[in-house]
Protein backbone atom coordinates (compact mmCIF):
# COMPACT_ATOMS: atom_id res chain seq x y z
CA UNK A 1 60.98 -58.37 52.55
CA UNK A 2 64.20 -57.07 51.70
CA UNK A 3 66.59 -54.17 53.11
CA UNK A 4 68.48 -52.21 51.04
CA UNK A 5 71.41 -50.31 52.57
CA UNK A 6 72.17 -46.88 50.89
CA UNK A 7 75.88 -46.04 51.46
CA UNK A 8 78.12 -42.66 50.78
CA UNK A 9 79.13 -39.52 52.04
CA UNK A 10 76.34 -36.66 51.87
CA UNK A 11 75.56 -35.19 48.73
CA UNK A 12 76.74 -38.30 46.77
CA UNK A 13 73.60 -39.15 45.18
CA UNK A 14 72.21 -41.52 47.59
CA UNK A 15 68.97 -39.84 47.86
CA UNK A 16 68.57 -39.78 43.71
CA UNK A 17 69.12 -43.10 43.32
CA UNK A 18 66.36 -44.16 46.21
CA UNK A 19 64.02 -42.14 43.68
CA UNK A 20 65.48 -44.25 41.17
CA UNK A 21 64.20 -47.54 42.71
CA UNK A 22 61.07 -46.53 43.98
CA UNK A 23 60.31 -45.67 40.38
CA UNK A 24 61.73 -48.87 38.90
CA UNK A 25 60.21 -51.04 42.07
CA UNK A 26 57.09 -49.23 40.74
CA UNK A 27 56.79 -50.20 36.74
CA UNK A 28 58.28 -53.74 37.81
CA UNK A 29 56.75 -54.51 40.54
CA UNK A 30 53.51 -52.35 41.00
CA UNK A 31 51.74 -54.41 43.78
CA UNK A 32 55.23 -54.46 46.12
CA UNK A 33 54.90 -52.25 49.43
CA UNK A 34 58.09 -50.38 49.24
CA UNK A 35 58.92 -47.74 52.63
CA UNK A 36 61.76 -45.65 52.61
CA UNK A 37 63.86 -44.55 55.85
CA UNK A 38 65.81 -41.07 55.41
CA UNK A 39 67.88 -38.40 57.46
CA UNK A 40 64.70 -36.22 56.95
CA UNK A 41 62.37 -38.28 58.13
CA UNK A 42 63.78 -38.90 61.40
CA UNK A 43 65.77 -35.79 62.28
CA UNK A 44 63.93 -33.21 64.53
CA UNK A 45 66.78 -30.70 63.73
CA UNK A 46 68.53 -29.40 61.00
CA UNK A 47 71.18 -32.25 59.63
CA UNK A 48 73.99 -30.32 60.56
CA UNK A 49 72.92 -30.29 63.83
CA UNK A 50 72.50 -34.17 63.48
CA UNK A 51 76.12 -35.20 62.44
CA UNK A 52 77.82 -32.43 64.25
CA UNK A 53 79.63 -34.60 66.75
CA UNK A 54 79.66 -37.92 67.73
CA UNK A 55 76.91 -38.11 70.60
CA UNK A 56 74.55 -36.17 68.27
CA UNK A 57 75.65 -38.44 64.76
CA UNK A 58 75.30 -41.47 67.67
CA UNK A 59 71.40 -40.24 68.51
CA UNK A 60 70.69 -39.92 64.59
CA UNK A 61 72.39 -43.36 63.64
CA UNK A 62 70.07 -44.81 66.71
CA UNK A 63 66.99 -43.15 65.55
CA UNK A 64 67.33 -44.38 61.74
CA UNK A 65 68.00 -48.25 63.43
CA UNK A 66 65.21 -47.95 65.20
CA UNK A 67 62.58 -46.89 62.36
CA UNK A 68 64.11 -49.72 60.24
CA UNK A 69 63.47 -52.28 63.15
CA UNK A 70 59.98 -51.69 63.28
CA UNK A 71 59.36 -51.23 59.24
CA UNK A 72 61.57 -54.57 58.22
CA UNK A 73 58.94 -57.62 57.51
CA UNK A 74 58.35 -59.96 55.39
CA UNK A 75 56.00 -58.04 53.19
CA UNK A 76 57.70 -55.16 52.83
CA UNK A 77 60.85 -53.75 50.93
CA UNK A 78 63.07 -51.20 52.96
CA UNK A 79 65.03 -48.99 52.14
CA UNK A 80 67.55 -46.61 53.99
CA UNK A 81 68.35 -43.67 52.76
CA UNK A 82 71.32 -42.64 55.01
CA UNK A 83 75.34 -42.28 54.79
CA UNK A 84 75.23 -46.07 57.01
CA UNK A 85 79.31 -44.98 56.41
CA UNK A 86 80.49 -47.15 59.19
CA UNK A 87 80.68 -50.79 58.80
CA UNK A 88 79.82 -51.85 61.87
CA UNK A 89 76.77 -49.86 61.68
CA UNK A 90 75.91 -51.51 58.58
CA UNK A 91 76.75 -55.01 60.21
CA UNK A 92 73.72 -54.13 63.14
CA UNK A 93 71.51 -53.59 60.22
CA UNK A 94 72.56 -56.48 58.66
CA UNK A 95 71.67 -58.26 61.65
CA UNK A 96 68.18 -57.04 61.87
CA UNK A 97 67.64 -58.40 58.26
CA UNK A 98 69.10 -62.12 59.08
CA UNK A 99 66.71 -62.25 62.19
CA UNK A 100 63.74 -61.43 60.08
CA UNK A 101 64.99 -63.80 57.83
CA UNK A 102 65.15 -61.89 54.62
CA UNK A 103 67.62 -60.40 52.59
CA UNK A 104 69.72 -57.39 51.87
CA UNK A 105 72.00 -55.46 50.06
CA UNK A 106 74.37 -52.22 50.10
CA UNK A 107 74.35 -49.65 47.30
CA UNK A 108 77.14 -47.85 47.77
CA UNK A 109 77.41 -44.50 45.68
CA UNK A 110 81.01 -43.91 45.27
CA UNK A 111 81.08 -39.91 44.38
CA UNK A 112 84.07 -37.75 44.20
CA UNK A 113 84.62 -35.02 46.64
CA UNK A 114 84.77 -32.22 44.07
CA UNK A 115 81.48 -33.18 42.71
CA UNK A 116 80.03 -34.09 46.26
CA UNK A 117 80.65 -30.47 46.96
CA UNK A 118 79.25 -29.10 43.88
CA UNK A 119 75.85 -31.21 44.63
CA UNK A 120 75.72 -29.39 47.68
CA UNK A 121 76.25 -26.20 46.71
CA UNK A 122 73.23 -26.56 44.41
CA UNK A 123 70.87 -27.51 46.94
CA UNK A 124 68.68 -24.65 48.60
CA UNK A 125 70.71 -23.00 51.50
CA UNK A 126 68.73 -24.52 54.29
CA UNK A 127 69.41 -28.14 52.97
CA UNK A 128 73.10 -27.64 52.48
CA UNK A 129 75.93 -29.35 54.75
CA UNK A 130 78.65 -27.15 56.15
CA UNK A 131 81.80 -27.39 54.48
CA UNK A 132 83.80 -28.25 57.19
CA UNK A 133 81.03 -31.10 58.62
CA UNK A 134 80.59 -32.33 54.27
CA UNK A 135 84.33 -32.78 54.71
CA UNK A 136 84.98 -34.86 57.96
CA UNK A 137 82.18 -37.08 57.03
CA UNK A 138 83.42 -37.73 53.83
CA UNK A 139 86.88 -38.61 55.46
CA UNK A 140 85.21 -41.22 57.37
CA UNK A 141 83.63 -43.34 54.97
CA UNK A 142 84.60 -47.33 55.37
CA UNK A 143 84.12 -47.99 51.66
CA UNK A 144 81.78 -51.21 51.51
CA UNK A 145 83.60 -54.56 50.67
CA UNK A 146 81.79 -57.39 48.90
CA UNK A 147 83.64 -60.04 50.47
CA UNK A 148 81.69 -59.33 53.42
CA UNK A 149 78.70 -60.89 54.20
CA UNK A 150 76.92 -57.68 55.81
CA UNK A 151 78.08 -55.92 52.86
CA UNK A 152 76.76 -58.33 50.08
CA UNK A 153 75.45 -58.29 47.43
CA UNK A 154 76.84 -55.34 47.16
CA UNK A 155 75.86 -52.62 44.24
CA UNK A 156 78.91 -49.77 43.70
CA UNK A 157 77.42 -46.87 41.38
CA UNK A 158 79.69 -43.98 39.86
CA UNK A 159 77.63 -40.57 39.38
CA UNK A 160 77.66 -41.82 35.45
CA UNK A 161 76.51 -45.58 36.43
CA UNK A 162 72.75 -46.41 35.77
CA UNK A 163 70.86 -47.68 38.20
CA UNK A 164 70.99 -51.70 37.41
CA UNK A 165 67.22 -51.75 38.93
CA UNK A 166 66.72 -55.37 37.67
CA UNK A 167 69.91 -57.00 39.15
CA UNK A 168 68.83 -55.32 42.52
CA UNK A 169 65.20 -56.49 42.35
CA UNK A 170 66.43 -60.03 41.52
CA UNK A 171 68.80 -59.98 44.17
CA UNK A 172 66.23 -59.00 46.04
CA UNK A 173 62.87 -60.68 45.35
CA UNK A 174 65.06 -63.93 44.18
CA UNK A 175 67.99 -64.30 46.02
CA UNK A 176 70.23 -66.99 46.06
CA UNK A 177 70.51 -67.61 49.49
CA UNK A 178 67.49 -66.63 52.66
CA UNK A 179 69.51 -65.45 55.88
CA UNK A 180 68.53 -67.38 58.77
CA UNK A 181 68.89 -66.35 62.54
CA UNK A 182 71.45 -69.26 62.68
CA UNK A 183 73.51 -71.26 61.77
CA UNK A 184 72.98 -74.81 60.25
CA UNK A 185 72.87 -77.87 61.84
CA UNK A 186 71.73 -76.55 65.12
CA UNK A 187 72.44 -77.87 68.47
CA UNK A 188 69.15 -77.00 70.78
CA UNK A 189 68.39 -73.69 70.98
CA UNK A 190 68.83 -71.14 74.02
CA UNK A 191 66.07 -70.49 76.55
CA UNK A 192 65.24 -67.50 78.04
CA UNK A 193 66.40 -68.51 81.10
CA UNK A 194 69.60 -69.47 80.17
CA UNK A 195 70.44 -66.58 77.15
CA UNK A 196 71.48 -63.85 79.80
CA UNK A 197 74.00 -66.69 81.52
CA UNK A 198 75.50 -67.85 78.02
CA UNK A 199 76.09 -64.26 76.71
CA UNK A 200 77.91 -62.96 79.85
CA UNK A 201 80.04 -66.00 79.96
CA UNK A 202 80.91 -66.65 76.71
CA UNK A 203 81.70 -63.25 75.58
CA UNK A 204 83.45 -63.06 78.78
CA UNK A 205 85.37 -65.52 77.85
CA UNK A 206 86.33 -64.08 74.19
CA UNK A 207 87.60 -61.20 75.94
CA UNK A 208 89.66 -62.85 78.44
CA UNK A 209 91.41 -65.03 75.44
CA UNK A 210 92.05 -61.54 73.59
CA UNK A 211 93.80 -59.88 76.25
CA UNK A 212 95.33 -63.61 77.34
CA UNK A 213 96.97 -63.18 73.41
CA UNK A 214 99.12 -60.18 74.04
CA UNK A 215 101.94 -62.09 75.13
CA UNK A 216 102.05 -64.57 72.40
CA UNK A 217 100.42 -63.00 70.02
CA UNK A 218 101.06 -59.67 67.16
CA UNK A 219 98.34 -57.17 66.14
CA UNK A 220 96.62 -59.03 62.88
CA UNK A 221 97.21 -61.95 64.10
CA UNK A 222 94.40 -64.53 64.25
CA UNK A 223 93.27 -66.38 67.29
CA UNK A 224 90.84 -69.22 68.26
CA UNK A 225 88.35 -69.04 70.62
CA UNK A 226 85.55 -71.25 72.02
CA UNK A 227 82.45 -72.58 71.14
CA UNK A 228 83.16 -71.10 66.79
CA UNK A 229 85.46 -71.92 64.19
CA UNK A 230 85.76 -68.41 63.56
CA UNK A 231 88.37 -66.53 64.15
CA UNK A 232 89.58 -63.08 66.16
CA UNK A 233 91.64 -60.51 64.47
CA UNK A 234 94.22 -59.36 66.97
CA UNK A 235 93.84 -55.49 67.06
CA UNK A 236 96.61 -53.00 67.03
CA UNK A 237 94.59 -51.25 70.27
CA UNK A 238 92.65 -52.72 72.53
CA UNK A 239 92.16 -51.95 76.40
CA UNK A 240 90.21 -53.41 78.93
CA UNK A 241 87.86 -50.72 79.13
CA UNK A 242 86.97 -50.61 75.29
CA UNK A 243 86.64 -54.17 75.56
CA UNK A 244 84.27 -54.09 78.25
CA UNK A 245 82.17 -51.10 76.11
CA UNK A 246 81.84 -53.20 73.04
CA UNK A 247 80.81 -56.70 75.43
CA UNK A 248 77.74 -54.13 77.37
CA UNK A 249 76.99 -53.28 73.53
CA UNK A 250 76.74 -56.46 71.98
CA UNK A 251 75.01 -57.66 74.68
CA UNK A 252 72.65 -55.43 74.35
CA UNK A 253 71.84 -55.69 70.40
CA UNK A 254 71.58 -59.61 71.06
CA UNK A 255 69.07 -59.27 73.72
CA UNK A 256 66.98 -57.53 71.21
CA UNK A 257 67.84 -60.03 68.55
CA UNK A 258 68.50 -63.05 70.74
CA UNK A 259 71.17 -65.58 68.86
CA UNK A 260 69.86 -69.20 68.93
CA UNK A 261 73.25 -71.24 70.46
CA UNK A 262 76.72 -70.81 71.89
CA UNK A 263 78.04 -71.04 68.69
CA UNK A 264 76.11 -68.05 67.29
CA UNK A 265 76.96 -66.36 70.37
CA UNK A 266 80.33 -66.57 69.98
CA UNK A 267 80.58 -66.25 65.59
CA UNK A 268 78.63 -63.39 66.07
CA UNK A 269 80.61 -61.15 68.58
CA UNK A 270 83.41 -62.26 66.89
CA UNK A 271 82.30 -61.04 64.09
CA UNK A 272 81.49 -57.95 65.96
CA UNK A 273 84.77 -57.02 67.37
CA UNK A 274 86.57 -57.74 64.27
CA UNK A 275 84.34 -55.00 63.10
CA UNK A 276 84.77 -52.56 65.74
CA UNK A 277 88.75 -53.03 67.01
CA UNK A 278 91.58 -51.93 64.86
């Protein structure tokens, strides 16, 4: 069944308006299982300690992905209760949805710093974010954008906004469109033996026509590549090395979510570095 993305900076309200739709998933649609994925349910430290840097805000974001994986069916809703700030964060999410073939959305809670930090201050002492740490996260927010398909439908709330329960339980019970692992109109799928061999090489191969495009290319420019019609957003940055990080990690998310053909292969890391480059 579904998976709703919470999204926004801590303190915006995120966790008030998961109450909100566990009590309107209740009157509307008693008989729905309905599991919720938070900060507090996964953390084995304080949150502070959780987002203080970026190794230890890595572990948390690894821990909530991993709950989600094994909670997302088809019988039951999901929802995460988490700051899922980054967008290619929310795109690996997004990802575990389409290969369980259901759908999803983002409901993003766009809060003002000034009240952000008077929501915090209200909270008991032990459940209150530095200062500093409320802050930098709140800096770092990549505002949802509906245009993108990880990021739709997508549901933007103001601390005034009521919850439109219905239009988020229609989009989700009814949607207009199922993800699917793939694409349509599929040439024969993948085999096991052969997955490893197609990822390496054709995501070697994006990689080698990215840094081929320096020469002829400017940063925002958009190339082709093989095997997709899709194309890559030439970044401002990009070295060898980072290239090579993001390849090992995509790699590694599709062996746990295998794609079904070279062309989803290459769409989706694509996709995924015009995520993750600048």
């Amino acid at each position: 069944m579904p998976l709703i993305m919470l999204c926004g900076a801590p303190s915006s309200g995120k966790t008030t308006r998961t109450n909100q739709l566990l009590e309107h998933f209740k009157s509307k649609a008693p008989d729905q299982r309905v599991s919720v994925v938070s900060d507090q349910d996964v953390l084995l430290v304080d949150k502070n300690q959780g987002y203080k840097d970026s190794f230890n805000e890595k572990q948390t974001r690894g821990k909530i992905k991993a709950a989600t994986e094994r909670l997302v069916t088809k019988e039951t809703i999901v929802i995460v209760d988490s700051m899922n700030y980054i967008k290619g964060y929310r795109y690996e999410l997004y990802c575990v949805a389409r290969a369980t073939r259901t759908p999803h959305c983002v409901v993003y809670c766009e809060t003002p710093l000034d009240q952000i930090k008077e929501w915090n201050s209200t909270r008991p002492s032990e459940q209150q974010y530095e200062e500093n740490l409320l802050q930098e996260l709140f800096s770092r927010i990549e505002v949802p954008i509906g245009t993108n398909r990880w990021d739709n439908p997508l549901f933007t709330l103001k601390p005034q906004d009521d919850l439109p329960g219905e239009d988020i339980l229609n989009a989700m019970l009814h949607p207009t469109k199922t993800l699917k692992p793939n694409v349509s109109t599929l040439p024969l799928q993948l085999s096991d033996n052969t997955l490893m061999y197609e990822l390496d090489k054709i995501t070697g191969e994006v990689v080698t026509t990215l840094m081929g495009s320096k020469a002829t290319s400017f940063p925002g420019d958009f190339i082709a590549v093989q095997h997709t019609t899709s194309k890559l957003r030439v970044p401002q940055f990009a070295t060898l090395p980072e290239l090579r990080k993001l390849r090992t990690k995509f790699i590694k998310i599709s062996q746990m979510r295998p794609p079904n053909n070279k062309e989803e292969i290459a769409k989706s890391f694509v996709d995924f570095l015009n995520i993750n480059l600048k």
